[in-house]
PDB file of N, CA and C in Angstrom:
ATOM      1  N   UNK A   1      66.197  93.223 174.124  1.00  0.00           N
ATOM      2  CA  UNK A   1      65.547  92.899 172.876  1.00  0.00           C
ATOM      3  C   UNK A   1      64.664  91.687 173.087  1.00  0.00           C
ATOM      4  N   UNK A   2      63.632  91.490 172.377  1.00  0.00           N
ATOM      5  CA  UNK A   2      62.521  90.575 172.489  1.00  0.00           C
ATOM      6  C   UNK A   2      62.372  90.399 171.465  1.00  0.00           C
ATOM      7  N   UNK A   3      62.301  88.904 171.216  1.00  0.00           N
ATOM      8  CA  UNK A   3      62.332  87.915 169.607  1.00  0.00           C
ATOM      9  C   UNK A   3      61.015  87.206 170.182  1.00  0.00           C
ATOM     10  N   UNK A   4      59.732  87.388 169.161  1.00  0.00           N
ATOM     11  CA  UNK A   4      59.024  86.521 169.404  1.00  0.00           C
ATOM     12  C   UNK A   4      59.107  84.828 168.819  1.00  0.00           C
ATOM     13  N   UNK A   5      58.291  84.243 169.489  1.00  0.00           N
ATOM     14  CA  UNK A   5      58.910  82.946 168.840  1.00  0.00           C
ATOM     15  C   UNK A   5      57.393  82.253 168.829  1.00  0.00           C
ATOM     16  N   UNK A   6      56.894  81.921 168.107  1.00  0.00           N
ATOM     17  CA  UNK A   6      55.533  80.761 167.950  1.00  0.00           C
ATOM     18  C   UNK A   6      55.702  79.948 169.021  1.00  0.00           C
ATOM     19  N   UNK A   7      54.278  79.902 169.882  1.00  0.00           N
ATOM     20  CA  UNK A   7      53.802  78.797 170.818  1.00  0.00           C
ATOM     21  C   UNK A   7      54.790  77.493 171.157  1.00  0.00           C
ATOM     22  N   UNK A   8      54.542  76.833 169.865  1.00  0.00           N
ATOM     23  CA  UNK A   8      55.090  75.632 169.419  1.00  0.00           C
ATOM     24  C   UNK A   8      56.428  75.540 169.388  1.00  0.00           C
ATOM     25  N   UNK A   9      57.463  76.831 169.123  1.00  0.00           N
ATOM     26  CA  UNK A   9      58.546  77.237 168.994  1.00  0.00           C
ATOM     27  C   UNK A   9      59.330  76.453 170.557  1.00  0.00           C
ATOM     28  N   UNK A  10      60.278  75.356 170.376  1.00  0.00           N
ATOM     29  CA  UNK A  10      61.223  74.744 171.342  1.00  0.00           C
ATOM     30  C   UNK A  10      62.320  75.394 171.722  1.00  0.00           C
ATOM     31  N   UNK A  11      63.133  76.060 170.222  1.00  0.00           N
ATOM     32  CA  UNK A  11      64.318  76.693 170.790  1.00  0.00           C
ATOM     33  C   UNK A  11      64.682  77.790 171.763  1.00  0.00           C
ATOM     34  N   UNK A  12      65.549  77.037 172.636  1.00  0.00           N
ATOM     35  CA  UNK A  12      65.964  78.134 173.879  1.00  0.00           C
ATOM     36  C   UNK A  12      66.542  79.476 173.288  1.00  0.00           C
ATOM     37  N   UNK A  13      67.051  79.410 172.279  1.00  0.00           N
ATOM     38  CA  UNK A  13      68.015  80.512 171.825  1.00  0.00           C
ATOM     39  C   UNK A  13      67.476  81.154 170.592  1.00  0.00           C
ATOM     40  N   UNK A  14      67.583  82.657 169.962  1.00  0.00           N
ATOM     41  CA  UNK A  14      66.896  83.217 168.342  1.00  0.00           C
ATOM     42  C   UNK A  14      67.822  82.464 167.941  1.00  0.00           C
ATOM     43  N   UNK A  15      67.364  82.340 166.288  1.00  0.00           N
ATOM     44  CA  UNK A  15      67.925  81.846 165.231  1.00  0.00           C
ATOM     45  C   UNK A  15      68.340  82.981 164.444  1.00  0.00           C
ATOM     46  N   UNK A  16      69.317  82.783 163.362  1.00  0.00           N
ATOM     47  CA  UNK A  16      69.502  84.404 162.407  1.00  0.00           C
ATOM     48  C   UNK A  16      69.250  83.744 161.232  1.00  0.00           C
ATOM     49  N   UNK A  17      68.621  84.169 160.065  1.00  0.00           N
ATOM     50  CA  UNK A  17      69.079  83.750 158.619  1.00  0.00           C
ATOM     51  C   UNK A  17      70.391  84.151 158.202  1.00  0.00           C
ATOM     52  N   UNK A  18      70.753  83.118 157.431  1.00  0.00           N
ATOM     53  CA  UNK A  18      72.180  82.939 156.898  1.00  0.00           C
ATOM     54  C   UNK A  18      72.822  82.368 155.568  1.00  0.00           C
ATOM     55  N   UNK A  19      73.432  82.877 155.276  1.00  0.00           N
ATOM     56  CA  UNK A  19      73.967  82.321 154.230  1.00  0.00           C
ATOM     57  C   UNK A  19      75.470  81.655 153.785  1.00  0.00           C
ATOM     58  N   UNK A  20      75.677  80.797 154.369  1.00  0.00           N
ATOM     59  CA  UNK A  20      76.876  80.542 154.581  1.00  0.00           C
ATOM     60  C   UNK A  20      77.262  79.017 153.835  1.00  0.00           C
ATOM     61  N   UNK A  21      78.826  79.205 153.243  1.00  0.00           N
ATOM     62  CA  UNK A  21      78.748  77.462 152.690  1.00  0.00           C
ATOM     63  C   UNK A  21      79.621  76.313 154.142  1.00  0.00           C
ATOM     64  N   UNK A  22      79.251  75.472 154.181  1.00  0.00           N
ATOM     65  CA  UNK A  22      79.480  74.423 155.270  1.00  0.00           C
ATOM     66  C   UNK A  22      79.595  72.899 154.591  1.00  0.00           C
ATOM     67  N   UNK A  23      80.407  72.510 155.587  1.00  0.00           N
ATOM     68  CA  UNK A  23      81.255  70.930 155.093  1.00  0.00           C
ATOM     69  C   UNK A  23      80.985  70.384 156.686  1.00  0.00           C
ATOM     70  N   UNK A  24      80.745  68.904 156.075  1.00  0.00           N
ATOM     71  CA  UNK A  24      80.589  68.032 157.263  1.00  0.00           C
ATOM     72  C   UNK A  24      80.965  66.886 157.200  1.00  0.00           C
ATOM     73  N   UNK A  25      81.135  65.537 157.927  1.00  0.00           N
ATOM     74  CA  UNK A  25      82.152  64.350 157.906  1.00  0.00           C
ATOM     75  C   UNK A  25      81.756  63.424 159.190  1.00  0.00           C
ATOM     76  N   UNK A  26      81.015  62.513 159.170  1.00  0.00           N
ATOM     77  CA  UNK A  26      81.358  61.439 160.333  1.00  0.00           C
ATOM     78  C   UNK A  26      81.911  60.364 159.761  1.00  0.00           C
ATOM     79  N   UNK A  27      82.384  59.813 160.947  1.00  0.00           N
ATOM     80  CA  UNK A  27      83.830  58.451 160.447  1.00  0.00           C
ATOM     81  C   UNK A  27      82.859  57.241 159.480  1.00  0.00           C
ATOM     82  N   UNK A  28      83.083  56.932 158.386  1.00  0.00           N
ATOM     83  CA  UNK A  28      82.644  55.778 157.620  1.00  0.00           C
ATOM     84  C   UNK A  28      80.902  56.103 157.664  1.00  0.00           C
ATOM     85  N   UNK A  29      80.347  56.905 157.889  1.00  0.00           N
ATOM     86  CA  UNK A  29      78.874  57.169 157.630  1.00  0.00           C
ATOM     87  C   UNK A  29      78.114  58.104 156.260  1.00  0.00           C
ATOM     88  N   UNK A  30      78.441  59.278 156.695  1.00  0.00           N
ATOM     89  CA  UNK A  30      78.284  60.407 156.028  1.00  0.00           C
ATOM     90  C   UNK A  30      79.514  61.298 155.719  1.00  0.00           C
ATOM     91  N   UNK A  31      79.298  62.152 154.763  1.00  0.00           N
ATOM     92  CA  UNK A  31      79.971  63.374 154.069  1.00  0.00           C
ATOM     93  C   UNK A  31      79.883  64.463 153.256  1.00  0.00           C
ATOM     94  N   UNK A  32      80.368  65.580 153.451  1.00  0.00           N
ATOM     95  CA  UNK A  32      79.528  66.588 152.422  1.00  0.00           C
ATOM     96  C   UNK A  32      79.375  67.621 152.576  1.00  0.00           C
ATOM     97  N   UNK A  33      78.616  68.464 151.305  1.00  0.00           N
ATOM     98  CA  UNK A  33      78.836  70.013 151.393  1.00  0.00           C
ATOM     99  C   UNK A  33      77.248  70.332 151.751  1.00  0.00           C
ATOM    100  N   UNK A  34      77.137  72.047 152.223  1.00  0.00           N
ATOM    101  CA  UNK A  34      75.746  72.522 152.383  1.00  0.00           C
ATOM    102  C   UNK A  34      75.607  73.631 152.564  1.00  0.00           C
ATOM    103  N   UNK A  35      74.623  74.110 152.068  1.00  0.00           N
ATOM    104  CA  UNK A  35      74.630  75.590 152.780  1.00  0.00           C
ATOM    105  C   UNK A  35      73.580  75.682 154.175  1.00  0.00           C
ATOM    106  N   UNK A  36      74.480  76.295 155.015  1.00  0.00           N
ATOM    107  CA  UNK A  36      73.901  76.778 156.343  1.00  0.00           C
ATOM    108  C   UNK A  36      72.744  77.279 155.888  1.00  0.00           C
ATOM    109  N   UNK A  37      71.805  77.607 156.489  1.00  0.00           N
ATOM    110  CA  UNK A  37      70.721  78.633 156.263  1.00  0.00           C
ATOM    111  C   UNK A  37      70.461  79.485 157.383  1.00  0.00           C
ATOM    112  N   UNK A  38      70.383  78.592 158.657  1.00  0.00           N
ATOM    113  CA  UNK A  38      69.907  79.520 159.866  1.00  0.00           C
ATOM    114  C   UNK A  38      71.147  79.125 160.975  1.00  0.00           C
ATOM    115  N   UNK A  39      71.052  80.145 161.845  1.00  0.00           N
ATOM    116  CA  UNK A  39      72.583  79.586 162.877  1.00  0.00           C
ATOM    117  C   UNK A  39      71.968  80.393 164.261  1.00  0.00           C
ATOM    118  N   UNK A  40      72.211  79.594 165.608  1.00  0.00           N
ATOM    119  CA  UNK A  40      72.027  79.889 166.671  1.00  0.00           C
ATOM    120  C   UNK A  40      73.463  79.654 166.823  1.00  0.00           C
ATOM    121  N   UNK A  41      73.822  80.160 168.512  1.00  0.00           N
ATOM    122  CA  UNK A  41      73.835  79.795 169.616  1.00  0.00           C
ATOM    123  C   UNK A  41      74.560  78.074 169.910  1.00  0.00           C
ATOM    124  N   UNK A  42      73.713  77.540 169.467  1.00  0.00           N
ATOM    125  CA  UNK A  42      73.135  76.318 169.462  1.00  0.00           C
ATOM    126  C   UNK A  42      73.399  75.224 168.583  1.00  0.00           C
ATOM    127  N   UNK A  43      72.695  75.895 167.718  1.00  0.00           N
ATOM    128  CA  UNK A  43      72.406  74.739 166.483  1.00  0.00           C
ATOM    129  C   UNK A  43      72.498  75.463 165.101  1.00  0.00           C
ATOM    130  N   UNK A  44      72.020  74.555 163.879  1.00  0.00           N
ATOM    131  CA  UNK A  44      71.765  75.377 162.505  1.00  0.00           C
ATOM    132  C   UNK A  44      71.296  74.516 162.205  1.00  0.00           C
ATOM    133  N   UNK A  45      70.790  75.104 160.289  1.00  0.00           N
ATOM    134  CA  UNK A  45      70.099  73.596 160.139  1.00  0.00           C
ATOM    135  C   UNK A  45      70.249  74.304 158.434  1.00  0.00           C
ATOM    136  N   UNK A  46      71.205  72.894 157.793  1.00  0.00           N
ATOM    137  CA  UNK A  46      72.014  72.845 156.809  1.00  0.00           C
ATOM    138  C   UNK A  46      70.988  71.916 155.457  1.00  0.00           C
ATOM    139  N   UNK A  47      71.521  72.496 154.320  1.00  0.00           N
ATOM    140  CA  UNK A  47      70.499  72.374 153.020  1.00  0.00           C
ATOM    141  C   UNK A  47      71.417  71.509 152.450  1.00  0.00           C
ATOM    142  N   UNK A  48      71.221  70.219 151.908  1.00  0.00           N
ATOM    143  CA  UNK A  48      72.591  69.900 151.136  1.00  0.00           C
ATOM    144  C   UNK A  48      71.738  68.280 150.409  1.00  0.00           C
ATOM    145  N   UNK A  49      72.004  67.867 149.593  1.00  0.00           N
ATOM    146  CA  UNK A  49      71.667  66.704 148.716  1.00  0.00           C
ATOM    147  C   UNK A  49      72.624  65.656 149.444  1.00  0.00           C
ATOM    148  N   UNK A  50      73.043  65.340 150.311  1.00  0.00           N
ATOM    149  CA  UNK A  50      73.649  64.265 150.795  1.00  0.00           C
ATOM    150  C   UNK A  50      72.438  63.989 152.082  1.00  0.00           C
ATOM    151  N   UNK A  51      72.151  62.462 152.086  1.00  0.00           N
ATOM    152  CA  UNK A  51      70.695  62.041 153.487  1.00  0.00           C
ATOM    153  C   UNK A  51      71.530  62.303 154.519  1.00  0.00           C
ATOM    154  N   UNK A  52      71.071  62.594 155.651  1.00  0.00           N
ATOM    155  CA  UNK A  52      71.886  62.784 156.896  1.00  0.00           C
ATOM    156  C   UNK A  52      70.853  62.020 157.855  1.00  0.00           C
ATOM    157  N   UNK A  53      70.719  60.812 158.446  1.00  0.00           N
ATOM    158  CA  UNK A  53      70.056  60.487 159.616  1.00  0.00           C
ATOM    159  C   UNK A  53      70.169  61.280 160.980  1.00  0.00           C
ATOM    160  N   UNK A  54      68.859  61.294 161.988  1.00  0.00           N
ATOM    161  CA  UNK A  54      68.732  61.908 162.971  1.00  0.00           C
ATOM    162  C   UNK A  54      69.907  61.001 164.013  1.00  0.00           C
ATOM    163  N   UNK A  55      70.332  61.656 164.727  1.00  0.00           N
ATOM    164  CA  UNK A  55      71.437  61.045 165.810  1.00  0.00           C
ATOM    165  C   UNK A  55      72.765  60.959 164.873  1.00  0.00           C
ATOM    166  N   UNK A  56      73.233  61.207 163.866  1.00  0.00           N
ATOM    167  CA  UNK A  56      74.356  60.962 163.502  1.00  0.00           C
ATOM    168  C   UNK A  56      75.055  62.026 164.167  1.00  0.00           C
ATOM    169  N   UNK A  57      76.370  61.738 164.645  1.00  0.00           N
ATOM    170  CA  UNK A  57      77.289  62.936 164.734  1.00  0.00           C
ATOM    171  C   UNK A  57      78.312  63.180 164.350  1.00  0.00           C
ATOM    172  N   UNK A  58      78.525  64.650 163.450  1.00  0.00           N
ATOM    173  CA  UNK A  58      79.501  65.348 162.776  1.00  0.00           C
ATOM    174  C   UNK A  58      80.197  65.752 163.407  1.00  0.00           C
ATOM    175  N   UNK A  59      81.068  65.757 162.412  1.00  0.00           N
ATOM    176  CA  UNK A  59      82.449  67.486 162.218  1.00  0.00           C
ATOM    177  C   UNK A  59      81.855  67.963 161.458  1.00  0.00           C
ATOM    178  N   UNK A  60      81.443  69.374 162.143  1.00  0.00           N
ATOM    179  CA  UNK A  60      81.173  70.660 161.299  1.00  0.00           C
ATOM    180  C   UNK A  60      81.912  71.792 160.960  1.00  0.00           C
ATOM    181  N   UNK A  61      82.109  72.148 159.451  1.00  0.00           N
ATOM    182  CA  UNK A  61      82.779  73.673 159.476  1.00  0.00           C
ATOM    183  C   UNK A  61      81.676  74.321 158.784  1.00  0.00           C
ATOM    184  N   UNK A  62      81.760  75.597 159.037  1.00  0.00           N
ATOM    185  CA  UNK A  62      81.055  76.701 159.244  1.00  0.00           C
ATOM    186  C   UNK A  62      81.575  77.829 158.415  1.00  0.00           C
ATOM    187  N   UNK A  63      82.028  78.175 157.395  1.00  0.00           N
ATOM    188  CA  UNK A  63      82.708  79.350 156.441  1.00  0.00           C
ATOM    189  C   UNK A  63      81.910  80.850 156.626  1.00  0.00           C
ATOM    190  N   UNK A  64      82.603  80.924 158.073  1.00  0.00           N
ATOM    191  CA  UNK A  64      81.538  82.564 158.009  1.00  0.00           C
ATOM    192  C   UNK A  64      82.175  83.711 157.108  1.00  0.00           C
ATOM    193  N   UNK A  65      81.303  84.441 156.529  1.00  0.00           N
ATOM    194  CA  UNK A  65      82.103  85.326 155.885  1.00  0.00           C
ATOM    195  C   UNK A  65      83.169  86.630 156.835  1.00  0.00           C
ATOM    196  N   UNK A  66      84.474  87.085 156.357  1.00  0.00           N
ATOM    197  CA  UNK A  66      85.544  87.408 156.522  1.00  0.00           C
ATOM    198  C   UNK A  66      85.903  86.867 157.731  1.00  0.00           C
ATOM    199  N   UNK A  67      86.261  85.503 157.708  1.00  0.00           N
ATOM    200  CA  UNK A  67      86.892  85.009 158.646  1.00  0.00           C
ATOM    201  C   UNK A  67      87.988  83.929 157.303  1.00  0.00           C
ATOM    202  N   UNK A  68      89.392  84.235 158.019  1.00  0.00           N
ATOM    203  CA  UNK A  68      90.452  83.291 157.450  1.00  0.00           C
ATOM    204  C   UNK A  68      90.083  82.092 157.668  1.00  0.00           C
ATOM    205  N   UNK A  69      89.605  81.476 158.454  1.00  0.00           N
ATOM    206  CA  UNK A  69      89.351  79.922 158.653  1.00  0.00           C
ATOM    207  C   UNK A  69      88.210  79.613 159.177  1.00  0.00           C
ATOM    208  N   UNK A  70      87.509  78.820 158.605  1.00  0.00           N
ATOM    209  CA  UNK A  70      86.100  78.267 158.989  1.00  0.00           C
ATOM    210  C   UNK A  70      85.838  78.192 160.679  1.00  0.00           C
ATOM    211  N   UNK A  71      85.148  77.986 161.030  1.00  0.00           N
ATOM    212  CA  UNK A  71      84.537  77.639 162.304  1.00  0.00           C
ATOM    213  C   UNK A  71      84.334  75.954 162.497  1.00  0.00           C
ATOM    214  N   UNK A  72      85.074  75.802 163.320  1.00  0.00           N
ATOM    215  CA  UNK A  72      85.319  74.184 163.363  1.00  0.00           C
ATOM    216  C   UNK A  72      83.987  73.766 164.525  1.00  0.00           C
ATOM    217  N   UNK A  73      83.651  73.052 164.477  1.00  0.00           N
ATOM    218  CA  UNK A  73      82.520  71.932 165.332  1.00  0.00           C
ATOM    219  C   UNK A  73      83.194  70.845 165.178  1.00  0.00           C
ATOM    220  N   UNK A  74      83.292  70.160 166.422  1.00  0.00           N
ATOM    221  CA  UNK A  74      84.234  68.998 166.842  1.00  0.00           C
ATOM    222  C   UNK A  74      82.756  68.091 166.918  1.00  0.00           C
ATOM    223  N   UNK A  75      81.686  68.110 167.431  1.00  0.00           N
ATOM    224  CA  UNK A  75      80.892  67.556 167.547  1.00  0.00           C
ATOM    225  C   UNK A  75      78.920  68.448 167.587  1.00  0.00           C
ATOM    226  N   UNK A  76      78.708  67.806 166.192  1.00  0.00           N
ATOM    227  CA  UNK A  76      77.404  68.426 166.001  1.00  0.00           C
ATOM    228  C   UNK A  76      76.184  67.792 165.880  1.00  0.00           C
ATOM    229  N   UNK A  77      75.454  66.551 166.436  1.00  0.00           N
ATOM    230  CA  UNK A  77      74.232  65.670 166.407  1.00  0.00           C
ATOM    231  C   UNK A  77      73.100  66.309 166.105  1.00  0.00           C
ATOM    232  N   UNK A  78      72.816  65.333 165.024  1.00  0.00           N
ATOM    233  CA  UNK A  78      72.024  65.741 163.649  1.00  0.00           C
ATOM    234  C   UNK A  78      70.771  65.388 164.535  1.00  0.00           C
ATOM    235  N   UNK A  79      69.929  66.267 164.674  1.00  0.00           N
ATOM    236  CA  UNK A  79      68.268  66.084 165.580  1.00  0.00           C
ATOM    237  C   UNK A  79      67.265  65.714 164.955  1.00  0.00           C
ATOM    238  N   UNK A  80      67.103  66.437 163.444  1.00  0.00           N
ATOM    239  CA  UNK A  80      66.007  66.533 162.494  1.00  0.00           C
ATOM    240  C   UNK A  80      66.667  66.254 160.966  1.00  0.00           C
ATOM    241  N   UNK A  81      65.858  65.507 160.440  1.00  0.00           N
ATOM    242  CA  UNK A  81      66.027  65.803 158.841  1.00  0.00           C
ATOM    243  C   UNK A  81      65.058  65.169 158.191  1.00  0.00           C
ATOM    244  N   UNK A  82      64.502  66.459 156.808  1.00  0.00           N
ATOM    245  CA  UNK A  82      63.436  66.382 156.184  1.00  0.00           C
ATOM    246  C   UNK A  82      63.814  66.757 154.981  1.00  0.00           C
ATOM    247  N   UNK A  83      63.956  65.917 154.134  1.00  0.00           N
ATOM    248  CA  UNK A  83      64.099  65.945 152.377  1.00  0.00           C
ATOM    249  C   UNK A  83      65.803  66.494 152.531  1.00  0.00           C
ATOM    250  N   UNK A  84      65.787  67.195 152.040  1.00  0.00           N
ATOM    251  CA  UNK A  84      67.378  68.011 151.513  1.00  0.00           C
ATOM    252  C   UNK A  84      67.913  68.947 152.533  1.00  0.00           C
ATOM    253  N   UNK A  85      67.147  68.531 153.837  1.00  0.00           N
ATOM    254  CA  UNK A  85      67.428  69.902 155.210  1.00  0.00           C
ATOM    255  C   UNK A  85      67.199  68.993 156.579  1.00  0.00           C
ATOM    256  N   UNK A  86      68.917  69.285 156.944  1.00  0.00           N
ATOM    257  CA  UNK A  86      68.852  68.655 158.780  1.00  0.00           C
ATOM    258  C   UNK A  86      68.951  69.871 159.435  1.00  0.00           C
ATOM    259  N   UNK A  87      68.804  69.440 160.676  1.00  0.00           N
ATOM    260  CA  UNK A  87      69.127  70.744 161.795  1.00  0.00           C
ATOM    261  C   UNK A  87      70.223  69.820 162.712  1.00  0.00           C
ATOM    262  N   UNK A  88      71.168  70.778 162.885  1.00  0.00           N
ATOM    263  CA  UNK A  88      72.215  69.666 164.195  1.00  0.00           C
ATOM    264  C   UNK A  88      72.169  70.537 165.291  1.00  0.00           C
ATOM    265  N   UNK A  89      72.357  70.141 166.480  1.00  0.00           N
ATOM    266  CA  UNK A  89      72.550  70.753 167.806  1.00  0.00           C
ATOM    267  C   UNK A  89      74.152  70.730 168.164  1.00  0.00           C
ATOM    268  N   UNK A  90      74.902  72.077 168.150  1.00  0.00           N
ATOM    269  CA  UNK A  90      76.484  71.992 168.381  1.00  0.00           C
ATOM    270  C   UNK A  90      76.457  71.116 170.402  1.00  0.00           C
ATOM    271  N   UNK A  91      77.128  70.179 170.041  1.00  0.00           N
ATOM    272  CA  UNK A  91      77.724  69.355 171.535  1.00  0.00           C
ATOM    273  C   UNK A  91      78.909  69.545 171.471  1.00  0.00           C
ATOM    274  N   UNK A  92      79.813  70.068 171.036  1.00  0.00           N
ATOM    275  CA  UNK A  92      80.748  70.099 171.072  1.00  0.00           C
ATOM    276  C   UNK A  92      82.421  70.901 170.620  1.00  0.00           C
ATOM    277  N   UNK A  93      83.072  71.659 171.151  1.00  0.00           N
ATOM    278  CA  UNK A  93      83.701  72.636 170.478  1.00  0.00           C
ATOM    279  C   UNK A  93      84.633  73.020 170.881  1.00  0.00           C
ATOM    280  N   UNK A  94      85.821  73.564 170.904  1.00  0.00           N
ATOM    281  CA  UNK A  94      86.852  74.313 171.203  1.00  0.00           C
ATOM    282  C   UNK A  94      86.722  75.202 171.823  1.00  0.00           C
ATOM    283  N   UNK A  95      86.899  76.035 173.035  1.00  0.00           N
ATOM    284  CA  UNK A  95      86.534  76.963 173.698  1.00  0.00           C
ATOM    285  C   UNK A  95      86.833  78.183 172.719  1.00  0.00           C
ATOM    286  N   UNK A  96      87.697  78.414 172.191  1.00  0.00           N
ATOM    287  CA  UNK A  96      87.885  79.530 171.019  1.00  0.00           C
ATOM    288  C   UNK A  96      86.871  79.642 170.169  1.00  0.00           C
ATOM    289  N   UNK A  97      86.596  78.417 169.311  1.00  0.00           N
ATOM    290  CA  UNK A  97      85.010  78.199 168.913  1.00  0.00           C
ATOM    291  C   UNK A  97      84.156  78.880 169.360  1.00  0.00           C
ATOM    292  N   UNK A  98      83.960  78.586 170.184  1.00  0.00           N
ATOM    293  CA  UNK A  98      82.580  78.890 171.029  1.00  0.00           C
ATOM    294  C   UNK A  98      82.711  80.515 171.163  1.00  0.00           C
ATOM    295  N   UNK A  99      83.880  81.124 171.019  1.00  0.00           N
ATOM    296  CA  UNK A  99      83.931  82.558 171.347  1.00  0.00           C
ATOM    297  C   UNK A  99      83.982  83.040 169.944  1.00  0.00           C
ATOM    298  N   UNK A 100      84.367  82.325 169.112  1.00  0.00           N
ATOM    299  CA  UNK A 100      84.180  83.068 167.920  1.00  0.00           C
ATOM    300  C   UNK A 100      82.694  82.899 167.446  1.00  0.00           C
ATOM    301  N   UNK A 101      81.955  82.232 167.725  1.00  0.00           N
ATOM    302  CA  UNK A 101      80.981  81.934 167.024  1.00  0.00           C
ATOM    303  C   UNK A 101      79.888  82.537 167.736  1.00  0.00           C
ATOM    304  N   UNK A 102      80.089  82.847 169.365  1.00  0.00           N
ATOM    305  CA  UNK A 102      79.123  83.887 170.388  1.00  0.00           C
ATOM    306  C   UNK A 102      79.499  85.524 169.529  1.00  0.00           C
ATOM    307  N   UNK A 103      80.906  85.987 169.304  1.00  0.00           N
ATOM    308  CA  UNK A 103      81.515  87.035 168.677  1.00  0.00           C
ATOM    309  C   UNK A 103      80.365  86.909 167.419  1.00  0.00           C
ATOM    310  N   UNK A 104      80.390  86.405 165.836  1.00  0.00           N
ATOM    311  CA  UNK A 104      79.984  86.332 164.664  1.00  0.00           C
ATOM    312  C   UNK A 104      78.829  86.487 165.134  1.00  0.00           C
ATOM    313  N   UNK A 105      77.818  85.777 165.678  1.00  0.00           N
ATOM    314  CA  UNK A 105      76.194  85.625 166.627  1.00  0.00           C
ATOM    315  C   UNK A 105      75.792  87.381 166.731  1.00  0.00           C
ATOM    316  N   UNK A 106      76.699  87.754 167.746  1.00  0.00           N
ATOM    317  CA  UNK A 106      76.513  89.400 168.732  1.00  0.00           C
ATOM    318  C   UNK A 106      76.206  90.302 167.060  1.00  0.00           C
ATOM    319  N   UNK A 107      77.362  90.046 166.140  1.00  0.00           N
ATOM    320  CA  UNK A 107      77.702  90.902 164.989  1.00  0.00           C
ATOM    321  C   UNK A 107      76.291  90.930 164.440  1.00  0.00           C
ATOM    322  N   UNK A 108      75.810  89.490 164.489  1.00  0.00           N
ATOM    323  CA  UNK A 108      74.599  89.640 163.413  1.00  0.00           C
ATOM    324  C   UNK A 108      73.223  89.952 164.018  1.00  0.00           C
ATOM    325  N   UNK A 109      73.346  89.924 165.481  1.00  0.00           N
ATOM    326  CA  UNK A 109      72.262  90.368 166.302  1.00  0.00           C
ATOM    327  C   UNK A 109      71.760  91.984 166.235  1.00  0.00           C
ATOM    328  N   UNK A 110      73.429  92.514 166.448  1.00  0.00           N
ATOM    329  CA  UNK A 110      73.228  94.145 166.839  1.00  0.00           C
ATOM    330  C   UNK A 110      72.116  94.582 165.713  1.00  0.00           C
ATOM    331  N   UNK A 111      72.919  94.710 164.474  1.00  0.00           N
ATOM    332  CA  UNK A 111      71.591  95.012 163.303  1.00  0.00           C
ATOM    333  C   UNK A 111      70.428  95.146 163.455  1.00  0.00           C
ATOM    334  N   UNK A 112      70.346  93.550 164.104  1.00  0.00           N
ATOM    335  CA  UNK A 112      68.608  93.179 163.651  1.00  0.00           C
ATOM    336  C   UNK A 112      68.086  94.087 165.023  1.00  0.00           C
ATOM    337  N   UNK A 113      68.493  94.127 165.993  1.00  0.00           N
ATOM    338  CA  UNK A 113      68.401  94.913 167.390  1.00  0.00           C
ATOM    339  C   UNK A 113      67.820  96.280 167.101  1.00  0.00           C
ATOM    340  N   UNK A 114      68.795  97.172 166.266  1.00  0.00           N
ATOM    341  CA  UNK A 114      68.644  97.912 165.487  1.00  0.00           C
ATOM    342  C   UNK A 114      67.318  98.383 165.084  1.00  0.00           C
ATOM    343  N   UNK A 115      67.151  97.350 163.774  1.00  0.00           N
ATOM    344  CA  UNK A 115      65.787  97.460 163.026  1.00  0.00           C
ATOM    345  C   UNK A 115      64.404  97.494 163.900  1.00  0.00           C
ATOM    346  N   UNK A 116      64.589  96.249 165.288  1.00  0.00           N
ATOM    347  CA  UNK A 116      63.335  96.588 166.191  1.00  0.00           C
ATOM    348  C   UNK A 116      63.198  98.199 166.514  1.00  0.00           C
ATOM    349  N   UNK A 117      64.196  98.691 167.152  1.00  0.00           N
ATOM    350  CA  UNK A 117      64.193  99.678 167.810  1.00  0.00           C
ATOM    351  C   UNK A 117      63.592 101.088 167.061  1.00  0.00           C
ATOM    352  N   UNK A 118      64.154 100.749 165.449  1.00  0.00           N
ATOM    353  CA  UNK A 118      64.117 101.954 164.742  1.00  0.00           C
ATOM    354  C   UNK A 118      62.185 101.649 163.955  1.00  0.00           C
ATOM    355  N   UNK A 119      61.373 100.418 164.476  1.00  0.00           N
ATOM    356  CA  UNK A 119      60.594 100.361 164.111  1.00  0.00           C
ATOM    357  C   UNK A 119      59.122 101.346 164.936  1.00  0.00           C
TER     358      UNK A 119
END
């Protein structure tokens, strides 16, 4: 499969649209709710009325839908933020993590895989 990506486009990895609700927490800095919007691989980049400075780093959870328990991020450094929207880069995770969240990723890929093919 081939995802085009704009010139300008940095990320190593596709992004998916998403809709997901997410909670975040660094020690004595920041806190708060958001909705995910887009999710790699990688990174996401979360909508929420709380300021988040660039370089801060979170605990992220992740509420994917039909999963019993969120998706934990042990460590997520906030890269970008513009008005009411950061993007964080995941550094950090639980090896289970990381397989559930490559697993949820594949789920939402096949589809879109799909739609190229059937175009």
């Amino acid at each position: 499969m081939v995802i085009s990506q704009p010139l300008d486009e940095k990320r190593q990895h596709p992004r998916f649209p998403v809709q997901f609700r997410s909670s975040f927490s660094s020690v004595n800095v920041v806190g708060g709710e958001g909705a995910l919007a887009d999710l790699s691989v990688r990174g996401c980049r979360i909508e929420c009325r709380v300021a988040v400075k660039p370089g801060t780093e979170l605990q992220l959870k992740i509420h994917l839908p039909n999963e019993p328990a969120p998706l934990g991020i042990t460590v997520a450094a906030v890269r970008w933020a513009r008005g009411e929207t950061f993007g964080v880069e995941f550094m950090d995770m639980h090896d289970e993590e990381w397989k559930r969240l490559g697993r949820f990723i594949a789920s939402v890929e096949l589809p879109r895989a799909d739609q190229i093919d059937q175009s």
